[in-house]
Protein backbone atom coordinates (compact mmCIF):
# COMPACT_ATOMS: atom_id res chain seq x y z
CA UNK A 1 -11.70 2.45 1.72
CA UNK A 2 -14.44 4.15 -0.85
CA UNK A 3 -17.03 2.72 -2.23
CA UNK A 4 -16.11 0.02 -5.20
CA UNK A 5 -17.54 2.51 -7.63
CA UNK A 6 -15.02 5.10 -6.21
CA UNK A 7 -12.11 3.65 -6.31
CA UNK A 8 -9.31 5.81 -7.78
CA UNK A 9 -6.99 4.57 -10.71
CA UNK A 10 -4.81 2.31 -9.86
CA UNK A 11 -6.43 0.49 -6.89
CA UNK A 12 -7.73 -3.03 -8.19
CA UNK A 13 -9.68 -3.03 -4.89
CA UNK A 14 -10.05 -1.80 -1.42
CA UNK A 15 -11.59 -4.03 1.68
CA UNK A 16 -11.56 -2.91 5.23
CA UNK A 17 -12.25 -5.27 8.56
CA UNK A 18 -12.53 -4.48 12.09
CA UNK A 19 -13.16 -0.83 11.76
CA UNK A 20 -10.35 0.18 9.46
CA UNK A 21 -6.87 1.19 9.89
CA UNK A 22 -6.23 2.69 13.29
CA UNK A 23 -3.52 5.49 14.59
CA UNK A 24 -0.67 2.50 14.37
CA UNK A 25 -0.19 -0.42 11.78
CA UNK A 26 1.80 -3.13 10.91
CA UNK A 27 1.78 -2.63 7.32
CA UNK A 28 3.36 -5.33 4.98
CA UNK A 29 3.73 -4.77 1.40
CA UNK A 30 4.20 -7.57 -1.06
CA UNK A 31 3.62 -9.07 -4.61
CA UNK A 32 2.44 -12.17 -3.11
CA UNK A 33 5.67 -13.71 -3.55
CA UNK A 34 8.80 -10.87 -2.15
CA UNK A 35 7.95 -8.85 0.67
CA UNK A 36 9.02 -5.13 0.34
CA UNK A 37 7.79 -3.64 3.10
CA UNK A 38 6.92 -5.04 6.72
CA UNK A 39 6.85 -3.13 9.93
CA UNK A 40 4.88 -1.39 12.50
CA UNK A 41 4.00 2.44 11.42
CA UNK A 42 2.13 5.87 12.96
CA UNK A 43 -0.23 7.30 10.89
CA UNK A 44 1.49 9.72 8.59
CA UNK A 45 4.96 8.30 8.71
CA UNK A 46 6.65 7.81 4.88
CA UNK A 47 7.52 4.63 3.75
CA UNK A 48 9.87 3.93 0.56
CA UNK A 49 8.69 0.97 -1.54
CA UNK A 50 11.58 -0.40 -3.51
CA UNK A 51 13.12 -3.46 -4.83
CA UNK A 52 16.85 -2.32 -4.87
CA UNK A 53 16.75 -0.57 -7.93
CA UNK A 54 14.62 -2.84 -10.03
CA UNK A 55 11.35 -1.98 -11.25
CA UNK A 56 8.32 -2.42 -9.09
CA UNK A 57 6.33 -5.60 -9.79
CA UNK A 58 2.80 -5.12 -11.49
CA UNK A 59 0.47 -5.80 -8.68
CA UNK A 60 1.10 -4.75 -4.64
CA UNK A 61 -0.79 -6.18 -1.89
CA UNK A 62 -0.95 -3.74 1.08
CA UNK A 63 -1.86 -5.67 3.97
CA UNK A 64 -2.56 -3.28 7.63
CA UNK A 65 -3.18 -4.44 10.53
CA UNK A 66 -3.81 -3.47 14.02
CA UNK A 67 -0.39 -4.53 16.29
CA UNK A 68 -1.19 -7.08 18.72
CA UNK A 69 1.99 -6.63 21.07
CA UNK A 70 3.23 -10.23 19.83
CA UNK A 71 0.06 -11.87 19.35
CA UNK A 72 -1.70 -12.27 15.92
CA UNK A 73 -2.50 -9.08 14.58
CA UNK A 74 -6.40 -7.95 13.90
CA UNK A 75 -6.33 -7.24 9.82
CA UNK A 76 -8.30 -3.95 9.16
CA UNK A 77 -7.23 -3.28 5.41
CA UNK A 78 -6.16 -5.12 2.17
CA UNK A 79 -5.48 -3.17 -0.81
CA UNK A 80 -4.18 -4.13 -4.33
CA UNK A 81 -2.45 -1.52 -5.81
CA UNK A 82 -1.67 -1.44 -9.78
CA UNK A 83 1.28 -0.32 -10.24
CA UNK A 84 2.72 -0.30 -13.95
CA UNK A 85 3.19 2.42 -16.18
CA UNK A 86 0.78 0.75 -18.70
CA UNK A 87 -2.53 0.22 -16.86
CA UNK A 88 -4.51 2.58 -13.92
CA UNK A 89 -1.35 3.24 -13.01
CA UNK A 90 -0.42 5.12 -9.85
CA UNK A 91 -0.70 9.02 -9.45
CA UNK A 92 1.00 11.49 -7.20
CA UNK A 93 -1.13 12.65 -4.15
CA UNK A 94 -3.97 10.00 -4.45
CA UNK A 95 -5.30 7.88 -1.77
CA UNK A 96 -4.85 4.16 -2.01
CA UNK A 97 -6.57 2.97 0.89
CA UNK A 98 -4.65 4.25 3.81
CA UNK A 99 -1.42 4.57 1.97
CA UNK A 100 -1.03 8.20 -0.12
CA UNK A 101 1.07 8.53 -3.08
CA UNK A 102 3.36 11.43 -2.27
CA UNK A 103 6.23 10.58 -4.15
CA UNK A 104 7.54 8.77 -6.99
CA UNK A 105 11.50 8.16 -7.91
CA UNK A 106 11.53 6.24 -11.17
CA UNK A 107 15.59 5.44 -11.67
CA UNK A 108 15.19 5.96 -15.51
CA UNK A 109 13.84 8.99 -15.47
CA UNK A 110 14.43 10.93 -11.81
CA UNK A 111 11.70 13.06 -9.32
């Protein structure tokens, strides 16, 4: 993660534990209360955050971890992402955290 001072738009904040994200992650991604996304990943793989068609709620909490082959993972990243249309907002190619914003399908509007 940057510095506080350095965060981009749209990232309410950026923490990282245990050295940071490593070459594989179980990443989950959530609003606190419905998970959207929760699986093991390789750095650089693409991952489609969605909620079946409905829009996106207005906070995400990206939690990655290193896999523990079945044991408790070791947490090396939490991010909170801001992600409505009125605030910081998110924007194409940025950095949050580990995760990069590469592309964006809003239903209303297309690519």
């Amino acid at each position: 993660c940057p510095p506080e001072d350095e965060l981009p738009p749209g990232i309410k904040s950026c923490s990282d534990f245990n050295g940071g994200p490593q070459v594989m992650a179980d990443i989950t991604i959530s609003n606190g209360m419905k998970m959207f996304i929760d699986g093991t990943f390789m750095a650089g793989a693409e991952i489609c955050v969605s909620d079946n068609g409905a829009a996106l709620p207005e906070e995400l909490f990206v939690f990655i971890n290193t896999p523990m082959g079945g044991m408790s993972p070791t947490p090396t990243q939490l991010s909170i992402i801001d992600s409505t249309c009125s605030g910081q907002g998110l924007t194409l190619l940025t950095s949050y955290g580990s995760l990069n914003l590469v592309h964006y399908i809003n239903s209303c509007q297309g690519d």
